[in-house]
PDB file of N, CA and C in Angstrom:
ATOM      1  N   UNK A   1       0.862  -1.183   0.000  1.00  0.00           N
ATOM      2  CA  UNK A   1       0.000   0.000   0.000  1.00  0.00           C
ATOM      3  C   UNK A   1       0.900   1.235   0.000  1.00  0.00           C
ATOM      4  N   UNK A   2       0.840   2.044  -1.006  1.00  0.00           N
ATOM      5  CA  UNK A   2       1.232   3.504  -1.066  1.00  0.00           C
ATOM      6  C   UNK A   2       0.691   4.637  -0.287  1.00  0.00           C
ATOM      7  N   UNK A   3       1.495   5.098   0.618  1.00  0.00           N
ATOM      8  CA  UNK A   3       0.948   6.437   1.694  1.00  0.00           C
ATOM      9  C   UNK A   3       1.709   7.773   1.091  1.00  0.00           C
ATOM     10  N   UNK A   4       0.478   8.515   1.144  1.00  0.00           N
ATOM     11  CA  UNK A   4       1.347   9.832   0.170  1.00  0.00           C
ATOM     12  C   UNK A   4       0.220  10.663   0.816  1.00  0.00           C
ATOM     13  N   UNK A   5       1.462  11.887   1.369  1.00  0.00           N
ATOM     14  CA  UNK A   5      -0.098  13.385   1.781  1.00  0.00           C
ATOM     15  C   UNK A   5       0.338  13.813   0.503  1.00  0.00           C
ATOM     16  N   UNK A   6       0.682  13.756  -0.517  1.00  0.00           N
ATOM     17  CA  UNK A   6       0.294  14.497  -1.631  1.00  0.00           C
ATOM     18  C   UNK A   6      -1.335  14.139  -2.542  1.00  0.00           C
ATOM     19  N   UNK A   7      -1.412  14.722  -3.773  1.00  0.00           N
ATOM     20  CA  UNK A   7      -3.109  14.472  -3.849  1.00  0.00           C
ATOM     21  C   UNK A   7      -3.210  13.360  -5.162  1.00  0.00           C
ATOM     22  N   UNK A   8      -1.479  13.061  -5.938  1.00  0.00           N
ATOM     23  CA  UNK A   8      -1.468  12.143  -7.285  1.00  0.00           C
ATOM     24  C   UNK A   8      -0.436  11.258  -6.480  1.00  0.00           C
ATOM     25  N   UNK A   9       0.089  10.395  -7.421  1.00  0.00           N
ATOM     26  CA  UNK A   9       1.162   9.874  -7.353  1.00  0.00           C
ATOM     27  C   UNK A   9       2.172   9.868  -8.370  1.00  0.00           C
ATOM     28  N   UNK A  10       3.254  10.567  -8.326  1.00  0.00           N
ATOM     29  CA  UNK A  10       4.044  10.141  -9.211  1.00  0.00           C
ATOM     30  C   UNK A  10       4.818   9.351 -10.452  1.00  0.00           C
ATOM     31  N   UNK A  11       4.228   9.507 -11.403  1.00  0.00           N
ATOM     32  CA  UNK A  11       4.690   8.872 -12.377  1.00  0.00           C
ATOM     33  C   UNK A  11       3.686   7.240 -12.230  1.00  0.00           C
ATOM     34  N   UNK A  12       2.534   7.564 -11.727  1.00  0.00           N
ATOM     35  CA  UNK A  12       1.597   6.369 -12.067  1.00  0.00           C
ATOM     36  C   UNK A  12       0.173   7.494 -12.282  1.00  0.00           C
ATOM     37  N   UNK A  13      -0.544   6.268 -12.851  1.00  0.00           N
ATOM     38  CA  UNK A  13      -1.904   6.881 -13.428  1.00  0.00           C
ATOM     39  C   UNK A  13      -3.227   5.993 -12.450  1.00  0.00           C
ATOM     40  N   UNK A  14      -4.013   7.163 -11.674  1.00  0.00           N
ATOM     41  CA  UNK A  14      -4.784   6.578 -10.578  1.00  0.00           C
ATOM     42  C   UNK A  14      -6.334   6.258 -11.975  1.00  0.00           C
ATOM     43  N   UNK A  15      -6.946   5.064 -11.666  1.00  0.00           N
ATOM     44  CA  UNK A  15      -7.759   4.832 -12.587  1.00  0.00           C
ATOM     45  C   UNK A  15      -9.115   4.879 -11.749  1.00  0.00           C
ATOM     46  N   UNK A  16      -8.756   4.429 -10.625  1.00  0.00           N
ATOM     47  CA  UNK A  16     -10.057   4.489 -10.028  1.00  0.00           C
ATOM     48  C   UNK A  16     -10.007   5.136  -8.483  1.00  0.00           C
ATOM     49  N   UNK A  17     -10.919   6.007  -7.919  1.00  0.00           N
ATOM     50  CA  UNK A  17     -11.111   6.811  -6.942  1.00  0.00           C
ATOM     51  C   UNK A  17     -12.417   5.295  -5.658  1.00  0.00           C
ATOM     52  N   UNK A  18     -11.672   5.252  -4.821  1.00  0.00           N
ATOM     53  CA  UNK A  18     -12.221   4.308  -4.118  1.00  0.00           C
ATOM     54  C   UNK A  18     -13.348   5.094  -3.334  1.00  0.00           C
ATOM     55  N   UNK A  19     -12.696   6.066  -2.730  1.00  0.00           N
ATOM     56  CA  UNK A  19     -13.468   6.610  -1.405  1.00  0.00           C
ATOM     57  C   UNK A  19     -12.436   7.288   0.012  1.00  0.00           C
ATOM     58  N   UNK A  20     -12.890   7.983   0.875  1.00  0.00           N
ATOM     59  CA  UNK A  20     -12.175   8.302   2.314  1.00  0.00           C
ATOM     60  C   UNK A  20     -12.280   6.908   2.626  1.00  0.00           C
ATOM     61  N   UNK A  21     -10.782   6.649   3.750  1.00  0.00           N
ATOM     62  CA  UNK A  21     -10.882   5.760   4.562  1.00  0.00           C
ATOM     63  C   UNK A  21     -10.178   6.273   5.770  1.00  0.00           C
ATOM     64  N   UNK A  22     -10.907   6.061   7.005  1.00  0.00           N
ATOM     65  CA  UNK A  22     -10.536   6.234   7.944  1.00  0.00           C
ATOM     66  C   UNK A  22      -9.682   5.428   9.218  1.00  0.00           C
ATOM     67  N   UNK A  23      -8.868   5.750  10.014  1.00  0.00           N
ATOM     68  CA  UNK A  23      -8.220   4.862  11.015  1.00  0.00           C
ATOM     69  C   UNK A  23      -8.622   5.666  12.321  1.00  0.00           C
ATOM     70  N   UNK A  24      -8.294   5.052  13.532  1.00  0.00           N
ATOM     71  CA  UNK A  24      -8.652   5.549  14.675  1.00  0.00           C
ATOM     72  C   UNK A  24      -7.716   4.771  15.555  1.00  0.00           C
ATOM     73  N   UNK A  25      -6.950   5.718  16.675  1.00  0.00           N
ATOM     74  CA  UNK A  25      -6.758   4.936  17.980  1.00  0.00           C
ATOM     75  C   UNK A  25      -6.785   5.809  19.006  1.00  0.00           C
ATOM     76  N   UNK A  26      -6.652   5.052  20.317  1.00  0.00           N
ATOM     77  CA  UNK A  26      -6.734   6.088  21.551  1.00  0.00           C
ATOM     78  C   UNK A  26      -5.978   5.381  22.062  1.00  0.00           C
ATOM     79  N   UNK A  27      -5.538   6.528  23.207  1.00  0.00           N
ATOM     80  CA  UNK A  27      -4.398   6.748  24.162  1.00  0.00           C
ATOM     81  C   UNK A  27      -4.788   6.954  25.445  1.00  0.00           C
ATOM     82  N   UNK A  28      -5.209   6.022  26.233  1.00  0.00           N
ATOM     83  CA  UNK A  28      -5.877   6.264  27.540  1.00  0.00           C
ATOM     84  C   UNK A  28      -4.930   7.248  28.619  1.00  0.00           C
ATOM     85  N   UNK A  29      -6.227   7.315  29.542  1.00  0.00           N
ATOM     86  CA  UNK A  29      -5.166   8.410  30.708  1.00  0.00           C
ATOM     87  C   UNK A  29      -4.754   7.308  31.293  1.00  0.00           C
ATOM     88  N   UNK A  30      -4.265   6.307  31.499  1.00  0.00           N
ATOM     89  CA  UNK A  30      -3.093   5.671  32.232  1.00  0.00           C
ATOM     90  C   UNK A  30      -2.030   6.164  31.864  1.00  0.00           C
ATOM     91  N   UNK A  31      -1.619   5.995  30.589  1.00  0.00           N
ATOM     92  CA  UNK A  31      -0.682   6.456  30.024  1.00  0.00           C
ATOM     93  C   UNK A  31       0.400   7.726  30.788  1.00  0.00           C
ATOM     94  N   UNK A  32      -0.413   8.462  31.520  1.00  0.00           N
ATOM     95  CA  UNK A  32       0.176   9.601  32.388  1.00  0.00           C
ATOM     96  C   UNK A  32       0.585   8.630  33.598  1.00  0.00           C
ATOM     97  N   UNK A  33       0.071   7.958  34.005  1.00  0.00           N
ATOM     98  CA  UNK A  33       0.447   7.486  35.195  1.00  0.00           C
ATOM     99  C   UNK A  33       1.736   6.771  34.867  1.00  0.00           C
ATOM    100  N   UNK A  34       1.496   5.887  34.062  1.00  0.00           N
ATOM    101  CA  UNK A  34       2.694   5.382  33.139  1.00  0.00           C
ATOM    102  C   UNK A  34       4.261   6.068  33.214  1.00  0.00           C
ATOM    103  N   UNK A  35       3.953   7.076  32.260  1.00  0.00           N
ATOM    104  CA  UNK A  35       4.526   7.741  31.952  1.00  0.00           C
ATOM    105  C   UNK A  35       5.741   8.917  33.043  1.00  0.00           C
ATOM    106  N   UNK A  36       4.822   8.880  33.850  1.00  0.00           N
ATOM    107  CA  UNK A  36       5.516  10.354  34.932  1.00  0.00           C
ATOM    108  C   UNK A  36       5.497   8.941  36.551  1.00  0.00           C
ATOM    109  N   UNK A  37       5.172   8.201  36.602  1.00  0.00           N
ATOM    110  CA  UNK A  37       5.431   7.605  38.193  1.00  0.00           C
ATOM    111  C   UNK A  37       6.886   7.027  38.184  1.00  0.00           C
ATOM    112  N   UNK A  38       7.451   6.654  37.337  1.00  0.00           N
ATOM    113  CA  UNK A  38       8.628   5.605  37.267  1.00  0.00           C
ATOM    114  C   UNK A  38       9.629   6.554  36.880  1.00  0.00           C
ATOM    115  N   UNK A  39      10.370   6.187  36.654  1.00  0.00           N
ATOM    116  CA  UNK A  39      11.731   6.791  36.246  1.00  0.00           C
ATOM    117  C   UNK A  39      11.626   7.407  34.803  1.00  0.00           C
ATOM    118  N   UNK A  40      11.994   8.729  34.233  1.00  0.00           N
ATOM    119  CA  UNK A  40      11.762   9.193  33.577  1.00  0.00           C
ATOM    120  C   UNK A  40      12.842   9.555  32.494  1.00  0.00           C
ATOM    121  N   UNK A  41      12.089   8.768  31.443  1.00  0.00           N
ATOM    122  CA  UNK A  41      13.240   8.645  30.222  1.00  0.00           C
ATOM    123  C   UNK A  41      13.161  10.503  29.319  1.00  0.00           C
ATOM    124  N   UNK A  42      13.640  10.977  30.019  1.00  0.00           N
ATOM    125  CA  UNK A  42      13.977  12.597  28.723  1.00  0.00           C
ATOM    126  C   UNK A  42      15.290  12.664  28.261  1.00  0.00           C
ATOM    127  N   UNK A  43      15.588  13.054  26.793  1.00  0.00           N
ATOM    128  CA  UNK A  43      16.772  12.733  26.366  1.00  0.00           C
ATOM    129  C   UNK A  43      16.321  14.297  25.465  1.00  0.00           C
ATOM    130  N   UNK A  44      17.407  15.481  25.918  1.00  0.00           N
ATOM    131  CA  UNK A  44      17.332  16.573  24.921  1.00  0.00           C
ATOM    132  C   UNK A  44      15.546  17.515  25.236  1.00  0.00           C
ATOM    133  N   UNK A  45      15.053  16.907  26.698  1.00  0.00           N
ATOM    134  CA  UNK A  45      13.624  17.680  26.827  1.00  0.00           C
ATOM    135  C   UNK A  45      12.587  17.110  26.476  1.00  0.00           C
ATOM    136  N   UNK A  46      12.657  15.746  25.449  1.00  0.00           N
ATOM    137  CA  UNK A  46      11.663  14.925  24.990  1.00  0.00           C
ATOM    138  C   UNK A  46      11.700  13.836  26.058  1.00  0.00           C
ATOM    139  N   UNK A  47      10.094  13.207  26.212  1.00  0.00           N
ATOM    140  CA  UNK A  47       9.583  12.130  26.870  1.00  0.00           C
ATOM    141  C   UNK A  47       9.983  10.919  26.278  1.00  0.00           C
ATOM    142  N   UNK A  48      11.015   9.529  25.774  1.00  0.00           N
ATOM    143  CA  UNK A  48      10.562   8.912  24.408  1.00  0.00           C
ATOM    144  C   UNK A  48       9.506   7.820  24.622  1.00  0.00           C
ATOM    145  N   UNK A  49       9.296   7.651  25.896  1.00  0.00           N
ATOM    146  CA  UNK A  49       8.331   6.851  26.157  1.00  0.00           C
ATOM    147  C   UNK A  49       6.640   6.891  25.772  1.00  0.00           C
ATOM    148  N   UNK A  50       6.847   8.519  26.152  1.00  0.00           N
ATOM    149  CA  UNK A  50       5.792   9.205  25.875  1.00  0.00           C
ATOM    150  C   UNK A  50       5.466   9.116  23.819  1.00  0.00           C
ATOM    151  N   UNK A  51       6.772   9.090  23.127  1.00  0.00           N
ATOM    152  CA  UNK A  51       6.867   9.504  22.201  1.00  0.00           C
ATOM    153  C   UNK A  51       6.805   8.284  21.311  1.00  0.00           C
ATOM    154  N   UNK A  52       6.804   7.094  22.161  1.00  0.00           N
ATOM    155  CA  UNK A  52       6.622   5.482  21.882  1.00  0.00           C
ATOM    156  C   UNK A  52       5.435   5.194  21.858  1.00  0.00           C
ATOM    157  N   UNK A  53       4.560   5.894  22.592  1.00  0.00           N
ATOM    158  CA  UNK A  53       3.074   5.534  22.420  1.00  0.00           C
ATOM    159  C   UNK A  53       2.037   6.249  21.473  1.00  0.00           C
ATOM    160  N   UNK A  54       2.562   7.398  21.324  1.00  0.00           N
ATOM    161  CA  UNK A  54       2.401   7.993  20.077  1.00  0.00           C
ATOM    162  C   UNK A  54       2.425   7.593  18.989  1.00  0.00           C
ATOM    163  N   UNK A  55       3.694   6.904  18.630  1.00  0.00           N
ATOM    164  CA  UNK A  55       3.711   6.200  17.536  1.00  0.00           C
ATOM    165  C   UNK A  55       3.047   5.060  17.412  1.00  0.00           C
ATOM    166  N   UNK A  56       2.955   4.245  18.635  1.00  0.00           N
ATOM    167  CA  UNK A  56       2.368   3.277  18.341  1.00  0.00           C
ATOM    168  C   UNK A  56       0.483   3.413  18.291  1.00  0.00           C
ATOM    169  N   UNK A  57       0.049   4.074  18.637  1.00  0.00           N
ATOM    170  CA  UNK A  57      -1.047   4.755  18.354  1.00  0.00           C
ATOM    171  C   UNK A  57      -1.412   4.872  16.492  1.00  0.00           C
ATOM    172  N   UNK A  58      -0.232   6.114  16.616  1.00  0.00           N
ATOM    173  CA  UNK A  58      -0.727   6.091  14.771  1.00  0.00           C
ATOM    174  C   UNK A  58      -0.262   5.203  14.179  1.00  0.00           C
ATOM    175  N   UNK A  59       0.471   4.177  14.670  1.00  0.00           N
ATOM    176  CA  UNK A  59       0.595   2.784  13.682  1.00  0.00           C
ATOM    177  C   UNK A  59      -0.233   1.748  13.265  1.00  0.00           C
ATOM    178  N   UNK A  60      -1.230   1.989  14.500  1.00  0.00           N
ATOM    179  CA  UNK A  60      -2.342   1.221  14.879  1.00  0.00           C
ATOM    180  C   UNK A  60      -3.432   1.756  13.502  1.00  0.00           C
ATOM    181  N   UNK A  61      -3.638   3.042  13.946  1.00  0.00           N
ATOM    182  CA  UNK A  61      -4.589   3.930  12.872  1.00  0.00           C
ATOM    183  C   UNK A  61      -4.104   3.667  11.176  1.00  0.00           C
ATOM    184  N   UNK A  62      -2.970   4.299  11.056  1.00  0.00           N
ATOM    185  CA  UNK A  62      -2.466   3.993   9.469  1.00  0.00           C
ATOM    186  C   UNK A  62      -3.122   1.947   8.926  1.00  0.00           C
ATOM    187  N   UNK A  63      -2.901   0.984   9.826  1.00  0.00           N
ATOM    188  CA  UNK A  63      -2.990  -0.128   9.911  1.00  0.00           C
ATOM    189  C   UNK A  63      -4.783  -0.663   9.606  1.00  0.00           C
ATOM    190  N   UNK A  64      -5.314   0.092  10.336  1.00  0.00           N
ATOM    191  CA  UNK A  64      -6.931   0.091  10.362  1.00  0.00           C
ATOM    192  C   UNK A  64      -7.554   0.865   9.108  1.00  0.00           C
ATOM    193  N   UNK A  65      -6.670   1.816   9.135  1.00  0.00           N
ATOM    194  CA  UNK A  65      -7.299   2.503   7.156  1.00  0.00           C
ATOM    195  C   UNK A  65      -6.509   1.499   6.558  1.00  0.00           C
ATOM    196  N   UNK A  66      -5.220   1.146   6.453  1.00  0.00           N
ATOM    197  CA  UNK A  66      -5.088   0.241   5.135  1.00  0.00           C
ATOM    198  C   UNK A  66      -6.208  -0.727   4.908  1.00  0.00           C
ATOM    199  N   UNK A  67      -6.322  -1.419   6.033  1.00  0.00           N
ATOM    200  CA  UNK A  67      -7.115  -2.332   5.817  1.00  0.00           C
ATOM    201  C   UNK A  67      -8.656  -2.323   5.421  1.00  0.00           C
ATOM    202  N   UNK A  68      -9.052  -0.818   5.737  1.00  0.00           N
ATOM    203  CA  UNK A  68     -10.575  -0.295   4.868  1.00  0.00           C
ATOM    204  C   UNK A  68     -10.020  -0.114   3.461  1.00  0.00           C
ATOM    205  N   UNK A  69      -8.867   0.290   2.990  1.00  0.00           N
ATOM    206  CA  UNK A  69      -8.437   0.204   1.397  1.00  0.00           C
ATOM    207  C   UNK A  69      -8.409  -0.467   0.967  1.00  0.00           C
ATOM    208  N   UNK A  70      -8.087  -1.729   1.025  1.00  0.00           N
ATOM    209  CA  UNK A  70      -7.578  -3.128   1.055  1.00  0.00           C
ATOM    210  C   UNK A  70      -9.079  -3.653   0.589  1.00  0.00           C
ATOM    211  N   UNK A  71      -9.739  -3.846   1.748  1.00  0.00           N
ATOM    212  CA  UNK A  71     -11.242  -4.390   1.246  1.00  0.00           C
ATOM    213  C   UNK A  71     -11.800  -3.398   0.551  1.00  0.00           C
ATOM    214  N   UNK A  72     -11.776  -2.058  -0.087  1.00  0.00           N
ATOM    215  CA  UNK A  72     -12.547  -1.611  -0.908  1.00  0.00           C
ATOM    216  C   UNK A  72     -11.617  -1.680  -2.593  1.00  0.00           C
ATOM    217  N   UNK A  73     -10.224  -2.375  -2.591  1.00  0.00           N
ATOM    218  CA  UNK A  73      -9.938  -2.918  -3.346  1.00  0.00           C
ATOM    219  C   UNK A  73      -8.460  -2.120  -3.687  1.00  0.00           C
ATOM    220  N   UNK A  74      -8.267  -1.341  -3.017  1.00  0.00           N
ATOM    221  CA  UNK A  74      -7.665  -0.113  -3.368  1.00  0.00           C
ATOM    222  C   UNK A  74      -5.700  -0.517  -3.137  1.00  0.00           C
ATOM    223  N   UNK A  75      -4.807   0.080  -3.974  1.00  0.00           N
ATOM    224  CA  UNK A  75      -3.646  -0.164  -3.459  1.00  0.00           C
ATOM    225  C   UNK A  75      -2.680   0.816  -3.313  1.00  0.00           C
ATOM    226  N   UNK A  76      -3.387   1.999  -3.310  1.00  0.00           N
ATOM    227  CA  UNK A  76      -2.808   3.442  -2.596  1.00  0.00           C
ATOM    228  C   UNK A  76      -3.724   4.233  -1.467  1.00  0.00           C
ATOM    229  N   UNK A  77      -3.530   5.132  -0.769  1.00  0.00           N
ATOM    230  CA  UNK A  77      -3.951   6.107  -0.277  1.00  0.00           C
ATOM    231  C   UNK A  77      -3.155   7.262  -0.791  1.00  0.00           C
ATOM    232  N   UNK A  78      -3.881   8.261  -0.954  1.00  0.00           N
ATOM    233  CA  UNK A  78      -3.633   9.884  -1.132  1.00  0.00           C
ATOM    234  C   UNK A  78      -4.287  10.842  -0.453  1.00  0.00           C
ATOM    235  N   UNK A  79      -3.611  12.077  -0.333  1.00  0.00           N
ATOM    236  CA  UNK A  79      -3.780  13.060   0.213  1.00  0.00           C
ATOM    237  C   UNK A  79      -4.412  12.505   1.927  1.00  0.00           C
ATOM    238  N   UNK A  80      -3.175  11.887   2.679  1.00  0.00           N
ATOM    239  CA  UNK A  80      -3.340  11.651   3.782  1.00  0.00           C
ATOM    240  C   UNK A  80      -2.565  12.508   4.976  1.00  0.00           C
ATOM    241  N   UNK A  81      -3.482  12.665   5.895  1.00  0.00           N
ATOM    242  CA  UNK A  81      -3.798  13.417   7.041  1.00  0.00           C
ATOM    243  C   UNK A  81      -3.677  12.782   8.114  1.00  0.00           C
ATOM    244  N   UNK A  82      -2.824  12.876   9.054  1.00  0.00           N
ATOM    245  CA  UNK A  82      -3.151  12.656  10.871  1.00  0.00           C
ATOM    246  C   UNK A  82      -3.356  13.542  11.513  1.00  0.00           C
ATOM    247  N   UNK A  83      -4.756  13.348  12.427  1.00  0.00           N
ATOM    248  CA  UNK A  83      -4.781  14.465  14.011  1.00  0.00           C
ATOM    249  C   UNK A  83      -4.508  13.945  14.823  1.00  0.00           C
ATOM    250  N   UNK A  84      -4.447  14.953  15.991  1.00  0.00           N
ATOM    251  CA  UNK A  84      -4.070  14.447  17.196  1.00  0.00           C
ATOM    252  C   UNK A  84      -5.595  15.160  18.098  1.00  0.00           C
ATOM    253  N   UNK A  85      -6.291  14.514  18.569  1.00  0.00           N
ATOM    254  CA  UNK A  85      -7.347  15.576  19.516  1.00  0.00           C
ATOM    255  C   UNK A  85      -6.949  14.698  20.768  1.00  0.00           C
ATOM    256  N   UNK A  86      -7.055  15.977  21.692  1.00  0.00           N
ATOM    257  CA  UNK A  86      -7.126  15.648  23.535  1.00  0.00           C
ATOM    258  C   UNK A  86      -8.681  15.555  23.798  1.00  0.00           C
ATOM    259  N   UNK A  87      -9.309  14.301  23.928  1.00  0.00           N
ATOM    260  CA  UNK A  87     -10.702  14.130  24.124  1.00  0.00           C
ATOM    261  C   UNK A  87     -11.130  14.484  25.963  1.00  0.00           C
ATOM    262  N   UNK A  88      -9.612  14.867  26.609  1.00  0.00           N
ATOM    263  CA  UNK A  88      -9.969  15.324  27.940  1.00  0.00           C
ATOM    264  C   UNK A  88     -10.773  13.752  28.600  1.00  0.00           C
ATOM    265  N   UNK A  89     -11.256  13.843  29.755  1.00  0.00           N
ATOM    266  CA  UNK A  89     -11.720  12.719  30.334  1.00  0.00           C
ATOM    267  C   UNK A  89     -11.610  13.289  31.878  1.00  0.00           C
ATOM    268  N   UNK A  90     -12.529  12.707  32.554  1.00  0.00           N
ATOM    269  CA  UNK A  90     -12.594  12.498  34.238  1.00  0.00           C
ATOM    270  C   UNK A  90     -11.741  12.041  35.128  1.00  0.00           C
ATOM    271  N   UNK A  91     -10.531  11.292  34.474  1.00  0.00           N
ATOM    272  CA  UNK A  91      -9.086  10.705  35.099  1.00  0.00           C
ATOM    273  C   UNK A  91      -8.611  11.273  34.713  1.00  0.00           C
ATOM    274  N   UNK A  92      -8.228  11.972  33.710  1.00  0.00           N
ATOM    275  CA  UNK A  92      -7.146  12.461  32.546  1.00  0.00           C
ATOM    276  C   UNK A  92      -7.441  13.035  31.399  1.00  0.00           C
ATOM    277  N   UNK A  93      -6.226  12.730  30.773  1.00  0.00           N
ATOM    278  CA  UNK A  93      -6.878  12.762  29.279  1.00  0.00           C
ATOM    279  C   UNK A  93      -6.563  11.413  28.286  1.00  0.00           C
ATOM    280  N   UNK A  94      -7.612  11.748  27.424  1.00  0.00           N
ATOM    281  CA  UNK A  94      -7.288  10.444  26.513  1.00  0.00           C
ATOM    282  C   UNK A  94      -7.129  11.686  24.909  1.00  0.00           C
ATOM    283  N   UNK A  95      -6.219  10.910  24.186  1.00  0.00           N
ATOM    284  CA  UNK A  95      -5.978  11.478  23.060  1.00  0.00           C
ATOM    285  C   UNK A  95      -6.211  10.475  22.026  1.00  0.00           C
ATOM    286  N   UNK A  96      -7.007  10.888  20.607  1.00  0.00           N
ATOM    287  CA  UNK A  96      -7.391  10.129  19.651  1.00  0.00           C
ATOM    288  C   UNK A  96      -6.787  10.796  18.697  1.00  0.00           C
ATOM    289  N   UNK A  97      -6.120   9.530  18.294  1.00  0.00           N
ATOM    290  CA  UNK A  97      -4.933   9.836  16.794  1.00  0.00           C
ATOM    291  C   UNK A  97      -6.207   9.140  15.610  1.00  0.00           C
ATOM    292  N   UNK A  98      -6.225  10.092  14.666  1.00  0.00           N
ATOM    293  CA  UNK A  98      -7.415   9.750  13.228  1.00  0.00           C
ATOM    294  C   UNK A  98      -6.502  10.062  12.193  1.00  0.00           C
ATOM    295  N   UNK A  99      -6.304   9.331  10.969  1.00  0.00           N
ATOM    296  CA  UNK A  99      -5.186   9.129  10.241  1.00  0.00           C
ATOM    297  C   UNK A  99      -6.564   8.919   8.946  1.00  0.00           C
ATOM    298  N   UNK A 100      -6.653   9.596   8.581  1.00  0.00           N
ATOM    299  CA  UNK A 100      -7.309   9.641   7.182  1.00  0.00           C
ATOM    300  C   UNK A 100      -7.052  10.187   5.480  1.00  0.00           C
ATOM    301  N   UNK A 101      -7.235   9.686   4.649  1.00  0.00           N
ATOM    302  CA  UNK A 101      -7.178   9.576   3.083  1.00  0.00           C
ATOM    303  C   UNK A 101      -8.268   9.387   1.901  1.00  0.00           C
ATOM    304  N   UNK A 102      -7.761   9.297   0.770  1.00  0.00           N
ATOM    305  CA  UNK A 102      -8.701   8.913  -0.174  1.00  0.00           C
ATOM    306  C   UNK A 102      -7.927   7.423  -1.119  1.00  0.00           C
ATOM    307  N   UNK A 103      -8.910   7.005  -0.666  1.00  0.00           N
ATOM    308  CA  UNK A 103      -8.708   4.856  -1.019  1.00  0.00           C
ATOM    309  C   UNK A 103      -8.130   5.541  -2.662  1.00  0.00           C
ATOM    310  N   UNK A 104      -7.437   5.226  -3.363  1.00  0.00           N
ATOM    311  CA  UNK A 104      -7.365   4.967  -5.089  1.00  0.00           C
ATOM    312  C   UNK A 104      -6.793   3.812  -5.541  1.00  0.00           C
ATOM    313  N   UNK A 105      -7.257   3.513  -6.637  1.00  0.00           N
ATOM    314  CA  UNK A 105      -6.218   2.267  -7.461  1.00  0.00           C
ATOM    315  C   UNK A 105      -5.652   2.766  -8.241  1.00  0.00           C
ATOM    316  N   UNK A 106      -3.892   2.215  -8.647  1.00  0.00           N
ATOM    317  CA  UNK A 106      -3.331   2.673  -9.765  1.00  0.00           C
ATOM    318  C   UNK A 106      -2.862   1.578 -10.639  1.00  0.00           C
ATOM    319  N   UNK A 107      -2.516   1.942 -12.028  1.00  0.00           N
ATOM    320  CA  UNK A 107      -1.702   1.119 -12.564  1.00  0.00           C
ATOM    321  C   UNK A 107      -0.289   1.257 -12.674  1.00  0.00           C
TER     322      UNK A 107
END
């Protein structure tokens, strides 16, 4: 599967327009507890622990849209997008990473 935030692809010809596909993950408020009770990995001012779950978050998401491309037949995404929203919460916060595109096929 091809990931591109641009809106073509390079030197291929998209024949068919699939549709948006979307991914989703969340990041519970444990994660703070996690994160700040134990010994604290900062290297240069960054968290990487913090910066490990992040990623693994939007890996999760990118993973869940391929796989809506995939079944709608598709073997690129374009013009793809990640957010980050703080959905806040009553313990904490939880943050939802949404990683979205447009499904295409190329030859």
């Amino acid at each position: 599967m091809i990931l591109t935030s641009s809106n073509t692809l390079e030197n291929k010809e998209i024949i068919e327009y699939k549709g948006l596909v979307t991914g989703e993950s969340l990041i519970g408020a444990n994660i703070y507890k996690d994160l700040f009770s134990g010994v604290r990995d900062v290297v240069g001012g960054r968290t990487s622990r913090y910066e490990e779950e992040i990623k693994k978050a939007r890996d999760i998401a990118f993973e869940s849209m391929n796989e809506k491309a995939k079944q709608l037949g598709a073997n690129a995404i374009i013009g793809l997008k990640v957010s980050y929203d703080n959905l806040g919460g009553t313990m904490g916060n939880t943050i939802l990473v949404t990683a979205y595109g447009t499904a295409v096929k190329f030859e």
